[in-house]
C-alpha atoms as a PDB file:
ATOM      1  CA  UNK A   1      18.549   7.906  25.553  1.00  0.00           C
ATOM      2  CA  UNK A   2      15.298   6.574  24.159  1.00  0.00           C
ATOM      3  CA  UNK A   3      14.984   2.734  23.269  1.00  0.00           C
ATOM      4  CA  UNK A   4      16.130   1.724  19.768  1.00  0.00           C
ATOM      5  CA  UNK A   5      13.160  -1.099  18.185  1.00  0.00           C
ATOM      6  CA  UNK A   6      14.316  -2.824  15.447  1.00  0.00           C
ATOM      7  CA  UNK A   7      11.294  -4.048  13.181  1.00  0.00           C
ATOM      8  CA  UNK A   8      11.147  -6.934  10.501  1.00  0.00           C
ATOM      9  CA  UNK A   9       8.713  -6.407   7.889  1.00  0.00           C
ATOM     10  CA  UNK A  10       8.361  -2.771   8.551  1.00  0.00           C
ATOM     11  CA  UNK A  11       7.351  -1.772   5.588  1.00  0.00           C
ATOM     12  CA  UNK A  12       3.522  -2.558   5.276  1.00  0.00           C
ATOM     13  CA  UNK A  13       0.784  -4.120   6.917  1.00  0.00           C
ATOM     14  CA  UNK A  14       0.943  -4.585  11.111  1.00  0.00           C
ATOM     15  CA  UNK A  15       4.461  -4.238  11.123  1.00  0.00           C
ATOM     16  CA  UNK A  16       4.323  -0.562   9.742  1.00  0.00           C
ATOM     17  CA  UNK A  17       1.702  -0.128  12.149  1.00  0.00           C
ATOM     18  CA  UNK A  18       3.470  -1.376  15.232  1.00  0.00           C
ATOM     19  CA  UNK A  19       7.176   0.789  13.752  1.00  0.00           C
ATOM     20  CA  UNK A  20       4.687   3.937  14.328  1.00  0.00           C
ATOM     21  CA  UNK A  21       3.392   3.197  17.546  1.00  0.00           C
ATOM     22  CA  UNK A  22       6.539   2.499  18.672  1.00  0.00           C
ATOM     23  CA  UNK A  23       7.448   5.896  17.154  1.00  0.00           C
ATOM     24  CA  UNK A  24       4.790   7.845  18.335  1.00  0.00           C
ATOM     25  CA  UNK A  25       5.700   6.716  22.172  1.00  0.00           C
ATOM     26  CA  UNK A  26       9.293   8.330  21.416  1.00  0.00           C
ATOM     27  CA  UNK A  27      11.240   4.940  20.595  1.00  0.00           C
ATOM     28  CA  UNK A  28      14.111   5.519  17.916  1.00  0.00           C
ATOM     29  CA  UNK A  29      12.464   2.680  14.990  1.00  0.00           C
ATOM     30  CA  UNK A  30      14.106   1.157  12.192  1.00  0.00           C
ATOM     31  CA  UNK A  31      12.274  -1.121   9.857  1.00  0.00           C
ATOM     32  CA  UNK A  32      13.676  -3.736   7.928  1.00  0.00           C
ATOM     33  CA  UNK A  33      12.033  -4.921   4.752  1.00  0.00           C
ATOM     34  CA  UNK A  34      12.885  -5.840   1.252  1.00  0.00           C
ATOM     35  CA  UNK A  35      10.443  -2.563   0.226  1.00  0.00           C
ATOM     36  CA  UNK A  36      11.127   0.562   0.914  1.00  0.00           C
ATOM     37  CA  UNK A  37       8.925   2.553   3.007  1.00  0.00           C
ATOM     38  CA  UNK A  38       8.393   5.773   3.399  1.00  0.00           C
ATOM     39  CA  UNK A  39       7.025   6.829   7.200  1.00  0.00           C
ATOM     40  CA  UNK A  40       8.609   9.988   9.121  1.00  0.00           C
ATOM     41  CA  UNK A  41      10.618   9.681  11.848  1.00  0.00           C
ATOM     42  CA  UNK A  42      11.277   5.617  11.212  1.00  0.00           C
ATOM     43  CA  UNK A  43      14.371   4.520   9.255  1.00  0.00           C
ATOM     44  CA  UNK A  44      14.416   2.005   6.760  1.00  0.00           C
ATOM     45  CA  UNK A  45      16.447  -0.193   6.011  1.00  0.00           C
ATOM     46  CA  UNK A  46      16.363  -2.676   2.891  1.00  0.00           C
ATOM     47  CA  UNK A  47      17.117  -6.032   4.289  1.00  0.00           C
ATOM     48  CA  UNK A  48      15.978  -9.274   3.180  1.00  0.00           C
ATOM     49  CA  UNK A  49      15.995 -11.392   6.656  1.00  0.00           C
ATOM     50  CA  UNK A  50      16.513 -14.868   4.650  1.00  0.00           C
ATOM     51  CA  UNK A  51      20.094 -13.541   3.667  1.00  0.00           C
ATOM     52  CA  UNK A  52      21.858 -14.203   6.087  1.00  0.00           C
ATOM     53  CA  UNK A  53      25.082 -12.510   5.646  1.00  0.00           C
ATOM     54  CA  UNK A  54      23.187  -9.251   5.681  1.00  0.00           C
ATOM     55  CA  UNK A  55      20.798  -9.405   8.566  1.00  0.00           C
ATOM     56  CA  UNK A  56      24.290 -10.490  10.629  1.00  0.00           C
ATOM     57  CA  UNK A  57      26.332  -7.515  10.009  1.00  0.00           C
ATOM     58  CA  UNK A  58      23.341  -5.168  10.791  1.00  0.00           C
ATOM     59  CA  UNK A  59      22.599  -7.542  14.415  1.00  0.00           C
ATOM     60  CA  UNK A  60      26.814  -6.568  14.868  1.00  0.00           C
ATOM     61  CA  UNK A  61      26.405  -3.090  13.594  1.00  0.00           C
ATOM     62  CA  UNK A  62      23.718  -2.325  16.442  1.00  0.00           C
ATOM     63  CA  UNK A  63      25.255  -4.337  19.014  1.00  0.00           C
ATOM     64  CA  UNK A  64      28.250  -2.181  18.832  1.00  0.00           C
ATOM     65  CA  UNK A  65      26.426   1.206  18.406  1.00  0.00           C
ATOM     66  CA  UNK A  66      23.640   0.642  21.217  1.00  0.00           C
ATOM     67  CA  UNK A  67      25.981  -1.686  23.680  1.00  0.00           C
END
């Protein structure tokens, strides 16, 4: 299994940058971001990381898929 990187503010800027290096080295990426963004092979997610509510069921979400 390759490592799943999960990515705040994946959507633009370094953090887009860092979700496709991490891709590119065969890491499973999603990116988290109140703007969508488009980039192959990384998922997005829209997420804003102040709501807490949300950013708590997808931290339980992944800690029950990739246990």
């Amino acid at each position: 299994m390759s490592k799943v990187v999960i990515i705040t503010g994946g959507s633009s800027g370094i953090g887009l940058c860092t979700a496709a290096a991490l891709r590119d080295r065969g890491c499973k990426v999603y990116e988290l971001s109140r703007r969508y963004s488009e980039a192959e092979g990384i998922t997005h997610l829209k997420c804003d990381i102040t709501e807490m509510t949300r950013s708590r069921s997808l931290a339980a979400y992944w800690g029950k898929k990739y246990e």
